[in-house]
C-alpha atoms as a PDB file:
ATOM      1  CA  UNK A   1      18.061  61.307 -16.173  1.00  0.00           C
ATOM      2  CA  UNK A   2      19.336  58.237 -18.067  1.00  0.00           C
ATOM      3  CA  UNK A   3      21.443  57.580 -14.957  1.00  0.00           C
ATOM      4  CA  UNK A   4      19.073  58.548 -12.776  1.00  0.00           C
ATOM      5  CA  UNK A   5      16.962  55.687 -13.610  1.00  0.00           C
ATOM      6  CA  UNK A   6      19.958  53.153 -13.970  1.00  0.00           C
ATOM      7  CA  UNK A   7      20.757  53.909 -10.206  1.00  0.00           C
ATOM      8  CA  UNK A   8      16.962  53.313  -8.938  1.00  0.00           C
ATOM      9  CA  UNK A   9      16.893  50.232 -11.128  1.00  0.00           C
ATOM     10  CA  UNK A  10      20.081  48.699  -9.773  1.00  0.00           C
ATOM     11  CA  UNK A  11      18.877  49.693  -6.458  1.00  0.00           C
ATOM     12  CA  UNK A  12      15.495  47.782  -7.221  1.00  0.00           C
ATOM     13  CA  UNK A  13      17.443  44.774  -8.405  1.00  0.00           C
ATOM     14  CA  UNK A  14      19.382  44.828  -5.115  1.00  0.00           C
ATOM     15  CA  UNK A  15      16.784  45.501  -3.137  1.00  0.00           C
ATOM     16  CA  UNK A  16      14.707  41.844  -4.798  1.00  0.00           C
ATOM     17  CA  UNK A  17      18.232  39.425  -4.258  1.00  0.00           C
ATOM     18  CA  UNK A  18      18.629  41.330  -0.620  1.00  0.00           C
ATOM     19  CA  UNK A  19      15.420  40.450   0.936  1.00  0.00           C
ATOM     20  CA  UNK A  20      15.294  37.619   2.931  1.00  0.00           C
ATOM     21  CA  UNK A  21      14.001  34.140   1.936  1.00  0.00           C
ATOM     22  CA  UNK A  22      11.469  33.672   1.371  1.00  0.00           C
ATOM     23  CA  UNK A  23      10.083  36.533   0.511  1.00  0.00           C
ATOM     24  CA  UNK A  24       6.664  35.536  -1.814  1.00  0.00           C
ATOM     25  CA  UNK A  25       4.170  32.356  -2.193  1.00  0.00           C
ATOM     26  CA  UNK A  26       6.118  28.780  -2.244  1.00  0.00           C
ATOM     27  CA  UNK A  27       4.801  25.770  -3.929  1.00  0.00           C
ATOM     28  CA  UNK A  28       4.773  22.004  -3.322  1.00  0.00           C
ATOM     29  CA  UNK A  29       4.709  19.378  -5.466  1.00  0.00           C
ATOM     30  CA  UNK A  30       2.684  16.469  -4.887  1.00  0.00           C
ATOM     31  CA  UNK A  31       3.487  13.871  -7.231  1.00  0.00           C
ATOM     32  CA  UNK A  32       0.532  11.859  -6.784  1.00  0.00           C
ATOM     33  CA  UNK A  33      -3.224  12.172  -6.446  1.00  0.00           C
ATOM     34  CA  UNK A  34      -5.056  13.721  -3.948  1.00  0.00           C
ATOM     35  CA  UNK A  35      -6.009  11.258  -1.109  1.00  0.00           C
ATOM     36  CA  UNK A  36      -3.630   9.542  -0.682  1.00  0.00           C
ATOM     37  CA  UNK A  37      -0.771   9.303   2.635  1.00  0.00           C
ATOM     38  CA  UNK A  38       2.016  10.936  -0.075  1.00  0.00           C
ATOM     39  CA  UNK A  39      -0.713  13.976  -0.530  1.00  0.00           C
ATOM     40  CA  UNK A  40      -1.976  14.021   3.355  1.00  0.00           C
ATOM     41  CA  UNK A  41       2.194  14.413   3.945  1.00  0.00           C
ATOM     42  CA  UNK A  42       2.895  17.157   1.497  1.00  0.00           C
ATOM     43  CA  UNK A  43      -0.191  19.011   3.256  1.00  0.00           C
ATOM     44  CA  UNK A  44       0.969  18.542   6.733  1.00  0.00           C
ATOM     45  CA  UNK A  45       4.214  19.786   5.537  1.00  0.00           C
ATOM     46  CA  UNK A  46       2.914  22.606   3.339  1.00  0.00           C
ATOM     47  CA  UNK A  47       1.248  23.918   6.315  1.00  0.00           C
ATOM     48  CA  UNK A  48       3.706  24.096   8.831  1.00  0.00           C
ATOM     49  CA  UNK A  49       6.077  25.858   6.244  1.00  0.00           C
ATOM     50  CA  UNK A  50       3.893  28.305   5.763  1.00  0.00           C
ATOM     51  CA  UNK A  51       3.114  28.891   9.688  1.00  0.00           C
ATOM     52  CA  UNK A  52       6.786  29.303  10.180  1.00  0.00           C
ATOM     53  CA  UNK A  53       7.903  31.241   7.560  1.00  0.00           C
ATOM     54  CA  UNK A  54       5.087  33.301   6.982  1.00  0.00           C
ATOM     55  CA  UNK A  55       4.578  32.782   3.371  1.00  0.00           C
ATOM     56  CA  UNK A  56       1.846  30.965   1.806  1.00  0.00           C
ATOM     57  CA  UNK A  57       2.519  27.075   0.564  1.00  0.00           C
ATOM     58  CA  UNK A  58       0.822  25.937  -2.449  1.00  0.00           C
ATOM     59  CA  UNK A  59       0.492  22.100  -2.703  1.00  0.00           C
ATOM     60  CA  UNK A  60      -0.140  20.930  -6.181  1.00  0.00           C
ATOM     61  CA  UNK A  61      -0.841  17.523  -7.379  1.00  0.00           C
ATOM     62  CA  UNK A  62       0.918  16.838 -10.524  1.00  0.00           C
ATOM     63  CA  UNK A  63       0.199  13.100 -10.557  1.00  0.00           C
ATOM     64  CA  UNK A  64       1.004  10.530 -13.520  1.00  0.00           C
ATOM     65  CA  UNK A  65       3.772   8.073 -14.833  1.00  0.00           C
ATOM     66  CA  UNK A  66       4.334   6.746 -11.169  1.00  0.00           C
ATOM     67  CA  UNK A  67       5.309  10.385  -9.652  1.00  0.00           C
ATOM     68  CA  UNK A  68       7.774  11.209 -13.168  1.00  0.00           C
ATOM     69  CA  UNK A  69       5.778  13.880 -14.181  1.00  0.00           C
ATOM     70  CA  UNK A  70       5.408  15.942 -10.564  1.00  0.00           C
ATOM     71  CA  UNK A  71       8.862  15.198 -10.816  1.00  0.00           C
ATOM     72  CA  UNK A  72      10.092  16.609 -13.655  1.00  0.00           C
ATOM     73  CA  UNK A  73       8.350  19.481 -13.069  1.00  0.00           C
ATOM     74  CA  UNK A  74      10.362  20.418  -9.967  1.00  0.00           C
ATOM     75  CA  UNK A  75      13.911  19.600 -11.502  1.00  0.00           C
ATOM     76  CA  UNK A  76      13.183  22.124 -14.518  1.00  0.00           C
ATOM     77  CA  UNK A  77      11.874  24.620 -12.037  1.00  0.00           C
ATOM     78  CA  UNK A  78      14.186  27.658 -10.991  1.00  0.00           C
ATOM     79  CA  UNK A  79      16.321  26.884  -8.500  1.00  0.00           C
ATOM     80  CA  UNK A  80      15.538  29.494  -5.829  1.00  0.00           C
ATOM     81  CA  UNK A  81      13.682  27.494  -3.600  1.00  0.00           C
ATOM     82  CA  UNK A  82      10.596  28.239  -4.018  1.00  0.00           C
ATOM     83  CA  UNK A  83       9.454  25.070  -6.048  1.00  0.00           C
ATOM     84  CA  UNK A  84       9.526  21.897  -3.762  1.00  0.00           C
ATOM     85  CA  UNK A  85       8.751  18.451  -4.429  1.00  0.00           C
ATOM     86  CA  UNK A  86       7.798  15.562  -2.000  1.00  0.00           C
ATOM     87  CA  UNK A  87       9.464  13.214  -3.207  1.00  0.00           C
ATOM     88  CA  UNK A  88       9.288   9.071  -2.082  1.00  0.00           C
ATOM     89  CA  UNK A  89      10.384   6.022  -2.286  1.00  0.00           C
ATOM     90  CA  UNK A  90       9.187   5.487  -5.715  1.00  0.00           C
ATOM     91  CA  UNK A  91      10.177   8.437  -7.218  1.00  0.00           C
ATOM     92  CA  UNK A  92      13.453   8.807  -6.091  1.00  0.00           C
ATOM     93  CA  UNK A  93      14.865   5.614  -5.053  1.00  0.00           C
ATOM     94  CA  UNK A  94      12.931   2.371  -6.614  1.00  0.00           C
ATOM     95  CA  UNK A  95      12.704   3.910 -10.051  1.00  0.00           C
ATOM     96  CA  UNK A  96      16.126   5.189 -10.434  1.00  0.00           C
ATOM     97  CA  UNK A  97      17.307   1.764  -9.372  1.00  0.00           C
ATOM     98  CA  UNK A  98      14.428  -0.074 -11.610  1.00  0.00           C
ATOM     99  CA  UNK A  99      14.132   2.097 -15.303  1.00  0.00           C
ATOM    100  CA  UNK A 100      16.180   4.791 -14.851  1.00  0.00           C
ATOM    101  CA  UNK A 101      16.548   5.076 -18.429  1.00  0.00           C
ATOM    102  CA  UNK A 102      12.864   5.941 -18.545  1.00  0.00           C
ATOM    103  CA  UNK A 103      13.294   8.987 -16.649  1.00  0.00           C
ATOM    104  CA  UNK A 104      12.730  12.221 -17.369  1.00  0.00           C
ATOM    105  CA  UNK A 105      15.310  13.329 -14.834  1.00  0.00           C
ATOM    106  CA  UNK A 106      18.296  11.995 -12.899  1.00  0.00           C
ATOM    107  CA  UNK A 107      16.907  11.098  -9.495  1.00  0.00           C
ATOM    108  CA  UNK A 108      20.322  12.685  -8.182  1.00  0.00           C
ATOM    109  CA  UNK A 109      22.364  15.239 -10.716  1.00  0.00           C
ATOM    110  CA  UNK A 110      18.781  17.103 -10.914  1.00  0.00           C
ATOM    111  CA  UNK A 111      17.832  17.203  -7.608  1.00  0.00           C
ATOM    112  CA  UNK A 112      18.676  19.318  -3.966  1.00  0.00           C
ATOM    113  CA  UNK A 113      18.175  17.505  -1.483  1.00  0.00           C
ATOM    114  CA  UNK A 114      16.054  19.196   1.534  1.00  0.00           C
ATOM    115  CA  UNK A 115      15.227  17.167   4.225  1.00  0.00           C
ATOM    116  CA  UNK A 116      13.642  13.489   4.842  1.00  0.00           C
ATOM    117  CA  UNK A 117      10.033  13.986   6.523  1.00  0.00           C
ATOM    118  CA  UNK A 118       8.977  10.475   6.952  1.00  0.00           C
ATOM    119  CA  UNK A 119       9.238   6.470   6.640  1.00  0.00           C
ATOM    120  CA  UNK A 120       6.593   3.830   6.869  1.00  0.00           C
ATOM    121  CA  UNK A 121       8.179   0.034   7.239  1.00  0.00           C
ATOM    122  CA  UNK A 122       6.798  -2.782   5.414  1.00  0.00           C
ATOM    123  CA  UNK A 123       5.632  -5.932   6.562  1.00  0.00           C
ATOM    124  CA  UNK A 124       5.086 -10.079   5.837  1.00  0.00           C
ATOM    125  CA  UNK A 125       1.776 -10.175   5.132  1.00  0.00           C
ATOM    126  CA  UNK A 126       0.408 -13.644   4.630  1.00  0.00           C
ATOM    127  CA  UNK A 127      -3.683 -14.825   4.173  1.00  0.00           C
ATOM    128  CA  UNK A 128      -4.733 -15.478   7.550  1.00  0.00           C
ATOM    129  CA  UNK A 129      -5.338 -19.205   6.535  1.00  0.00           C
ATOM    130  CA  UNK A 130      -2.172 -19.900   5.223  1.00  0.00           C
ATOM    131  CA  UNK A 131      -0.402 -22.633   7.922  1.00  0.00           C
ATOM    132  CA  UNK A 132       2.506 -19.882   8.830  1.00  0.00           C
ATOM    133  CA  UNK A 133       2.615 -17.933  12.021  1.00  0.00           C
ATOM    134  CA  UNK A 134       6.043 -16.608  11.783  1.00  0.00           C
ATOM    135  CA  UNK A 135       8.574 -15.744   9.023  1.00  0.00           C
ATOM    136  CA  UNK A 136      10.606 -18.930   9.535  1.00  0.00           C
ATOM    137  CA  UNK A 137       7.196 -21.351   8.826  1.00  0.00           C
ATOM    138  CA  UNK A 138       7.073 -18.975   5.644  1.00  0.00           C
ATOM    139  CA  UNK A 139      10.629 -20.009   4.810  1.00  0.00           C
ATOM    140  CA  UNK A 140      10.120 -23.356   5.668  1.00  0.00           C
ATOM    141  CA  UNK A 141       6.589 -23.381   3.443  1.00  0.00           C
ATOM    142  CA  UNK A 142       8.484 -21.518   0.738  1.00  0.00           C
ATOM    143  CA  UNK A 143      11.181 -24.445   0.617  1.00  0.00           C
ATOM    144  CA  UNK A 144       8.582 -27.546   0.030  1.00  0.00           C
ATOM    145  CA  UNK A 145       6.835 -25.794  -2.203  1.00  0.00           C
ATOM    146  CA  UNK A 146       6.488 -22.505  -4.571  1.00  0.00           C
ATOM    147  CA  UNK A 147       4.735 -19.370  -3.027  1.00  0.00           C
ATOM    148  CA  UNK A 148       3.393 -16.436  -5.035  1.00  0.00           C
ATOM    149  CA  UNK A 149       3.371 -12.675  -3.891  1.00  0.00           C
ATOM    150  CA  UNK A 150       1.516  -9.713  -4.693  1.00  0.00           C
ATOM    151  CA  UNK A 151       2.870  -5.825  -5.270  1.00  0.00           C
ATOM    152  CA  UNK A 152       1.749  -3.150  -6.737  1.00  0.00           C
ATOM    153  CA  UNK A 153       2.941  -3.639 -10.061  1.00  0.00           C
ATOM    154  CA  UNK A 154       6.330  -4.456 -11.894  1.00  0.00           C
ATOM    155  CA  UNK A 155       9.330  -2.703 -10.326  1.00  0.00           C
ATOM    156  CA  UNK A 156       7.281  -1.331  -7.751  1.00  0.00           C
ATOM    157  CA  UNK A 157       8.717  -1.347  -3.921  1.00  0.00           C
ATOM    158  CA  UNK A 158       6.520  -4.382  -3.490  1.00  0.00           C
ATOM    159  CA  UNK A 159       8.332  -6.336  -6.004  1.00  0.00           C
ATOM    160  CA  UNK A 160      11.724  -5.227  -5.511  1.00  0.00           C
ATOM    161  CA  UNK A 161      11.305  -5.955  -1.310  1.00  0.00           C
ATOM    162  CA  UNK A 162      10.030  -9.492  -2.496  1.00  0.00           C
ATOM    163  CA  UNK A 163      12.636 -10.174  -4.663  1.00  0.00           C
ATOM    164  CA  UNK A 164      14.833  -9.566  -1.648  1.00  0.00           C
ATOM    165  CA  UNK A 165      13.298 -11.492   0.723  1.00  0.00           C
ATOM    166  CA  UNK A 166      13.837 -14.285  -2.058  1.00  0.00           C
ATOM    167  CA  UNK A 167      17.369 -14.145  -2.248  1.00  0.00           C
ATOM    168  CA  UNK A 168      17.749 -13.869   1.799  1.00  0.00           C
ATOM    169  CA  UNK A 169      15.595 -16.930   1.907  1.00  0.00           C
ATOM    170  CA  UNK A 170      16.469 -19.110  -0.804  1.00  0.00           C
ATOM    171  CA  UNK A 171      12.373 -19.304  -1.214  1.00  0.00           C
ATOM    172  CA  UNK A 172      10.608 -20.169  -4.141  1.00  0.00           C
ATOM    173  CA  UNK A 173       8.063 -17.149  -5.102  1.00  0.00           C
ATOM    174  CA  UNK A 174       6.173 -16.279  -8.306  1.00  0.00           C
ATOM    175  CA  UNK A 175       5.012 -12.650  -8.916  1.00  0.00           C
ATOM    176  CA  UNK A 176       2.357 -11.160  -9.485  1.00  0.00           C
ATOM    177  CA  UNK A 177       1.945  -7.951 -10.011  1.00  0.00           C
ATOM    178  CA  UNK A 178      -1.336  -5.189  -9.777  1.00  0.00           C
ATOM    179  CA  UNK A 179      -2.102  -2.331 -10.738  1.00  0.00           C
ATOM    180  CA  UNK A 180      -1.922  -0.925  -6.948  1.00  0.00           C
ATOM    181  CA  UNK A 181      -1.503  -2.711  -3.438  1.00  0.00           C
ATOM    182  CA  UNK A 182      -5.221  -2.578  -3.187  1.00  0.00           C
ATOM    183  CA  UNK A 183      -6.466  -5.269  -5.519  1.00  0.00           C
ATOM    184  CA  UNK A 184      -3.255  -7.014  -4.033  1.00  0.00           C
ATOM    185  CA  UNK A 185      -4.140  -7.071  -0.568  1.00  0.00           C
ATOM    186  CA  UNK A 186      -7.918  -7.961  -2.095  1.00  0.00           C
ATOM    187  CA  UNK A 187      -6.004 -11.091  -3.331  1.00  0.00           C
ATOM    188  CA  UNK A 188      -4.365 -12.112  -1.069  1.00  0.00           C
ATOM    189  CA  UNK A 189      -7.602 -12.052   1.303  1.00  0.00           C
ATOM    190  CA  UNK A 190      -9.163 -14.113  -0.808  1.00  0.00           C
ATOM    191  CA  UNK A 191      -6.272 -16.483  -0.634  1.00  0.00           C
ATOM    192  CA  UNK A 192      -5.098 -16.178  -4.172  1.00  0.00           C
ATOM    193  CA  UNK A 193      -1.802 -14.789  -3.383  1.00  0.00           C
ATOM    194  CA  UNK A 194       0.350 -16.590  -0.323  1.00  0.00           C
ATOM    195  CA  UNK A 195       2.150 -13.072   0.475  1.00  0.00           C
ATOM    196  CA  UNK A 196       3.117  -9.860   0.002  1.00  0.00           C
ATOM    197  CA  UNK A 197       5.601  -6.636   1.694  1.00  0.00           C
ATOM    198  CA  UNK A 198       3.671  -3.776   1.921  1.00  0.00           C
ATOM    199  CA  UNK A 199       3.665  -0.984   4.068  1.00  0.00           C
ATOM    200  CA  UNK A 200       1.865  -2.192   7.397  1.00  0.00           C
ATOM    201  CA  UNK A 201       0.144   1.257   6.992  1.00  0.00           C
ATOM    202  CA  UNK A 202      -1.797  -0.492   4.492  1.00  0.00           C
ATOM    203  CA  UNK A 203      -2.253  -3.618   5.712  1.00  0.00           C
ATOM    204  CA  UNK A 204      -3.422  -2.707   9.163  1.00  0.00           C
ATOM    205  CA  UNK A 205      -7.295  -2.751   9.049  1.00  0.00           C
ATOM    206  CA  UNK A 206      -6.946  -6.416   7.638  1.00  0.00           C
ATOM    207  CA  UNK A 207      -4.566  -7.780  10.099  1.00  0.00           C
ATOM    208  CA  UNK A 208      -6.912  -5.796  13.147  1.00  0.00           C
ATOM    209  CA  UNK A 209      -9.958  -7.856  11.328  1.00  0.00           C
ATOM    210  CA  UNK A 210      -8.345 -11.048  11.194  1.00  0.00           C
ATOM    211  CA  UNK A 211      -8.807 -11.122   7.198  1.00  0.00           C
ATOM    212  CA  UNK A 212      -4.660 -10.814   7.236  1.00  0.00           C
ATOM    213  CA  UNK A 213      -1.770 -12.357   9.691  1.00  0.00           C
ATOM    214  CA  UNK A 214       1.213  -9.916   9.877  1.00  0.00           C
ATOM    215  CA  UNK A 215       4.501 -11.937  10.513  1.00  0.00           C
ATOM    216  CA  UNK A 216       6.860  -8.997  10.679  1.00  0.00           C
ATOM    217  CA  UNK A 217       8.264  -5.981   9.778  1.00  0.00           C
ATOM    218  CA  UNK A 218      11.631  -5.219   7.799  1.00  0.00           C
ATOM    219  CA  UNK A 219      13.153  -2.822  10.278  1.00  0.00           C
ATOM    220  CA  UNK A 220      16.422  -3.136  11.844  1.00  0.00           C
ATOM    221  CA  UNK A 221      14.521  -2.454  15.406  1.00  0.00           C
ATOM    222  CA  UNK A 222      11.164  -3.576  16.225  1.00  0.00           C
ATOM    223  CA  UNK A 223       8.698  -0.250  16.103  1.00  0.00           C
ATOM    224  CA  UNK A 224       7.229   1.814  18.881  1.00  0.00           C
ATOM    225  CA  UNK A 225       3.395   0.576  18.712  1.00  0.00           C
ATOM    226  CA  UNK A 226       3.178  -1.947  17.028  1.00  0.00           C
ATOM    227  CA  UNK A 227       3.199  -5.497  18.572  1.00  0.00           C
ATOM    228  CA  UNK A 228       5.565  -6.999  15.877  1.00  0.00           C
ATOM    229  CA  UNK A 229       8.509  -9.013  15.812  1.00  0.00           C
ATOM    230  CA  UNK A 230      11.210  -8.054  13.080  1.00  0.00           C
ATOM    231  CA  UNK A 231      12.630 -10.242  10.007  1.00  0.00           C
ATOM    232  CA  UNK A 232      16.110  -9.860  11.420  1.00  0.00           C
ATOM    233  CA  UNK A 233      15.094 -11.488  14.924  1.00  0.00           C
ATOM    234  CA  UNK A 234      14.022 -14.416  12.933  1.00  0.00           C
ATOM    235  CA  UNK A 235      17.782 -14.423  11.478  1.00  0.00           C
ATOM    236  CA  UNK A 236      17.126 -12.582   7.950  1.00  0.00           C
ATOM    237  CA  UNK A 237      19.068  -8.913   9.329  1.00  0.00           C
ATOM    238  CA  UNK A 238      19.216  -7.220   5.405  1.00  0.00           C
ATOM    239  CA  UNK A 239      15.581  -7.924   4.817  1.00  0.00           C
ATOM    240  CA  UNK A 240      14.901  -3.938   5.714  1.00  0.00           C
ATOM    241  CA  UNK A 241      12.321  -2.714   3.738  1.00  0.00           C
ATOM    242  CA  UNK A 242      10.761   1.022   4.336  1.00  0.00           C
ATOM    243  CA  UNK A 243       8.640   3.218   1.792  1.00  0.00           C
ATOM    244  CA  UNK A 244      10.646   7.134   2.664  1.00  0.00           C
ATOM    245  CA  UNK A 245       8.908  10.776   1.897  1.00  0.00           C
ATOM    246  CA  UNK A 246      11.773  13.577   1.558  1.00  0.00           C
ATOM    247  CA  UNK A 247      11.726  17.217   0.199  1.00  0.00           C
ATOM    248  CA  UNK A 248      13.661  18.053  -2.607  1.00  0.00           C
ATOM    249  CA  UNK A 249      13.925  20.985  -4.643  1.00  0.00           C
ATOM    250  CA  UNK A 250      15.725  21.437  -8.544  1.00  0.00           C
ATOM    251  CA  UNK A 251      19.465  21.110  -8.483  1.00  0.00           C
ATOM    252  CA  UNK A 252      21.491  24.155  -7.833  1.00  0.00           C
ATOM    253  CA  UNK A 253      19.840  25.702  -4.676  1.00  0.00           C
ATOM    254  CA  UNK A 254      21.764  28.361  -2.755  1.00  0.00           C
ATOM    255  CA  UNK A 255      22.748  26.359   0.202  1.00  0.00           C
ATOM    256  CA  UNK A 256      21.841  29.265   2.347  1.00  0.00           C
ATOM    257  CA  UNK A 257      18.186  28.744   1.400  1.00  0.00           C
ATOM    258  CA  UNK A 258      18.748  25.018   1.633  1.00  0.00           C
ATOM    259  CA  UNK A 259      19.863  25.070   5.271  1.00  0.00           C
ATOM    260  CA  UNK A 260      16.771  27.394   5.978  1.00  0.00           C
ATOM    261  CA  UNK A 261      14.307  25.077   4.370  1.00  0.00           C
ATOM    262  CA  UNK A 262      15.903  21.778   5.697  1.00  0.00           C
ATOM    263  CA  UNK A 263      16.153  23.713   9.274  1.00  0.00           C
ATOM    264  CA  UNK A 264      12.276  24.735   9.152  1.00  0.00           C
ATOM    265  CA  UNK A 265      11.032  21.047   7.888  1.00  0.00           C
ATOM    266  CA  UNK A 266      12.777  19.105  10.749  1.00  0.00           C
ATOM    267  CA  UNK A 267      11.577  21.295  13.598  1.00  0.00           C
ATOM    268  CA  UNK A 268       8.399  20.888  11.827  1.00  0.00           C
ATOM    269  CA  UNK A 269       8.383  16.985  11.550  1.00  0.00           C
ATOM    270  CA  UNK A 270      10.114  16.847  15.579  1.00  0.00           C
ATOM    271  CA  UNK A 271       8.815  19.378  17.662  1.00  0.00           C
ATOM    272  CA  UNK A 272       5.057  20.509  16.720  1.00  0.00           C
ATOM    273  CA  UNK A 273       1.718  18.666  16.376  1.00  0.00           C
ATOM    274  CA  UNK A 274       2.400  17.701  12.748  1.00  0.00           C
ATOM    275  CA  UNK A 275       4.907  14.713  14.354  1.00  0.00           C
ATOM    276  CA  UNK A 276       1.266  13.525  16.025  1.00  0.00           C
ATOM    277  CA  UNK A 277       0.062  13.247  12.807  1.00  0.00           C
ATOM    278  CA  UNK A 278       2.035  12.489  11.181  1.00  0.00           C
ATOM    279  CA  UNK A 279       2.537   9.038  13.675  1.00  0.00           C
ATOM    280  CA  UNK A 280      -1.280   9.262  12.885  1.00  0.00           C
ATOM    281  CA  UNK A 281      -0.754   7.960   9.625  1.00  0.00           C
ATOM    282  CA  UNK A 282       1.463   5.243  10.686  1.00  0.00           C
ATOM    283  CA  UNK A 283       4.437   7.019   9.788  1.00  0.00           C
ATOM    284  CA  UNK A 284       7.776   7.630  11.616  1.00  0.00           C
ATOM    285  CA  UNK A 285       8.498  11.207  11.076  1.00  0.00           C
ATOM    286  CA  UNK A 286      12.564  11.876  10.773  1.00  0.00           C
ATOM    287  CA  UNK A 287      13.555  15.173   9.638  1.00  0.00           C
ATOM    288  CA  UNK A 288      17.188  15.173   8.684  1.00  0.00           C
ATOM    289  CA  UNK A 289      19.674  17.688   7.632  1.00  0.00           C
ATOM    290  CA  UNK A 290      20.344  17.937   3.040  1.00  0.00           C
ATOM    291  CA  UNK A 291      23.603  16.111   3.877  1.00  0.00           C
ATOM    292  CA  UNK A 292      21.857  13.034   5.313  1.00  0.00           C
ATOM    293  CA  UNK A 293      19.104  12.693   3.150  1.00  0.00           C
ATOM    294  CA  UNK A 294      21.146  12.676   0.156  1.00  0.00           C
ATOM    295  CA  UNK A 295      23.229  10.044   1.598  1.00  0.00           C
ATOM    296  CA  UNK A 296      19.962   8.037   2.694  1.00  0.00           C
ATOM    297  CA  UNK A 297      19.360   8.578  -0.803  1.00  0.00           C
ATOM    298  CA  UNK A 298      22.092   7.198  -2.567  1.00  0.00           C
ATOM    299  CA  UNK A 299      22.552   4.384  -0.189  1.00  0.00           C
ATOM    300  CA  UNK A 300      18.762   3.178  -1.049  1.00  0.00           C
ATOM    301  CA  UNK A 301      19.142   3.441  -5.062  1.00  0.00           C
ATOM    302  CA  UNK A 302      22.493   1.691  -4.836  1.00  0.00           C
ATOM    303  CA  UNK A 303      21.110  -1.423  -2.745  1.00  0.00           C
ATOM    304  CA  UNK A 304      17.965  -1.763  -4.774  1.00  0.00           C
ATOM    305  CA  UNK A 305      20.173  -1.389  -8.102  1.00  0.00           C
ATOM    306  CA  UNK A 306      21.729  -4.780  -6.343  1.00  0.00           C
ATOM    307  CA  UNK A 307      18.466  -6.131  -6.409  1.00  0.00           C
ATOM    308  CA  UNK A 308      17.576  -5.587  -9.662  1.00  0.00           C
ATOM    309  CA  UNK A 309      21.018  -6.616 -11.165  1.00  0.00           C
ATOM    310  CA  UNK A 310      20.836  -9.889  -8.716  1.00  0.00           C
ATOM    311  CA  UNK A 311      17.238 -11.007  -9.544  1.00  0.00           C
ATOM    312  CA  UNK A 312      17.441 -10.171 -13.018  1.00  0.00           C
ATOM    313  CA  UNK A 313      14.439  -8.191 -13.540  1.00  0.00           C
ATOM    314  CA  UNK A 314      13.832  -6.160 -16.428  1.00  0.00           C
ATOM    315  CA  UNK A 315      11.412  -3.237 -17.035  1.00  0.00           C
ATOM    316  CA  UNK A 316       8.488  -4.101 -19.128  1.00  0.00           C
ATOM    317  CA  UNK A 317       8.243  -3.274 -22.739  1.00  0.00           C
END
């Protein structure tokens, strides 16, 4: 009998790592609050997993500590694939490059990476009565005299992209940091601030009301809809500046389940409506394969590490 029951329970035990994945409820990680385009992403995302692989997707906010916490979470989660986290900019570039002493986890050792969903491009956003039309009068402005930008806080992307335009530039510029791009953008509408990169996602309904004047954005190639120029064509090609939303999952993942999961995400983000709504939120969806977001990856932390070390800015204590 003894061996009887060894038999059915090794056949039970086969029968769990046999079935196909995945085979039960998936859930992912939001590291942010509800509301915002981070959470509105994960959603999109949790709900075409779940259409296509016929298991349910749980998104859970686990906000705090500038996405470390959702973070975390993920990395000490079993590696089976069935704890995601969308990860960003912040949380897996900028802050590895920034603190990463002050992590909880190792932005790459502790992480698989899936597949990048989406980018959003920053922008020179200037006070619409500042005398500049165009990045080169902001260069020229930032020469005779010394400018001040906004971000979103210390070390934030906001910073960091400043910092760079800086160096590029050989501009003057003060910071000044927020707690958020809001009260930034509030700032720099009411002319306290003389610029700031931020995602033009953000900027937008200020620039459409003529509160803002958008100079140009930090891509490489100027963007499908929308009537900018780019800092390169105005002879600055490294200023490239984009906020990035990727799915990762804890280190160790079968890559079986890791090509599945990558596979399902970029049909997802490039051939169903979620691409339309994704460009609805002023993204450009991507989709990639593991291999290229982890090079994407490593190729952002390393050039904003340069940043950091070059403009010699330190966390706060």
């Amino acid at each position: 009998m003894a061996r009887l029951w060894l038999l059915v329970l090794a056949l039970a035990v086969h029968a769990a790592f046999a079935q196909p994945f995945p085979s039960k409820p998936m859930r992912l990680i939001a590291p942010f609050a509800p509301g915002g385009a981070l959470d509105l992403i994960a959603r999109g995302v949790g709900a075409k997993l779940s259409e296509s692989t016929g298991q349910p997707v749980i998104v859970e906010n686990r906000a705090g500590a500038s996405g470390a916490i959702g973070s975390e979470f993920v990395a000490k989660s079993a590696p089976d694939g069935y704890t995601l986290l969308l990860g960003a900019t912040t949380t897996h570039g900028i802050n590895p490059a920034f603190n990463p002493k002050s992590l909880p986890y190792d932005a790459v050792k502790d992480f698989t990476a899936v597949s990048l969903v989406a980018t959003i491009p920053h922008a020179l956003i200037v006070n619409a009565r500042l005398p500049v039309n165009s990045v080169q009068d902001l260069v020229r402005l930032g020469k005779t005299r010394s400018l001040n930008y906004g971000s979103a806080g210390n070390g934030s992307p906001h910073h960091l992209a400043a910092e760079l335009f800086k160096s590029l530039t050989g501009i003057e510029a003060v910071h000044v940091p927020y707690k958020g791009s809001g009260p930034a953008l509030a700032d720099l509408m009411a002319g306290n601030l003389d610029f700031i990169s931020v995602e033009y996602t953000a900027a937008e309904p200020h620039v459409k009301s003529g509160k803002l004047k958008a100079l140009a954005l930090a891509t490489r190639e100027r963007v499908a809809g929308i009537d900018l120029p780019t800092v390169a064509e105005a002879g600055y090609p490294g200023f490239e500046v984009t906020s990035w939303y990727a799915i990762f999952g804890p280190a160790g993942m079968p890559s079986e389940v890791t090509q599945k999961l990558s596979a399902e995400i970029h049909k997802a983000v490039t051939q169903t409506d979620l691409r339309d709504r994704l460009q609805g939120l002023g993204t450009t969806p991507i989709g990639s394969s593991s291999e290229e977001l982890a090079a994407y990856q490593r190729s952002d932390i390393e050039r904003w590490t340069k940043v950091v070390k070059a403009a010699g800015i330190k966390p706060e204590q």
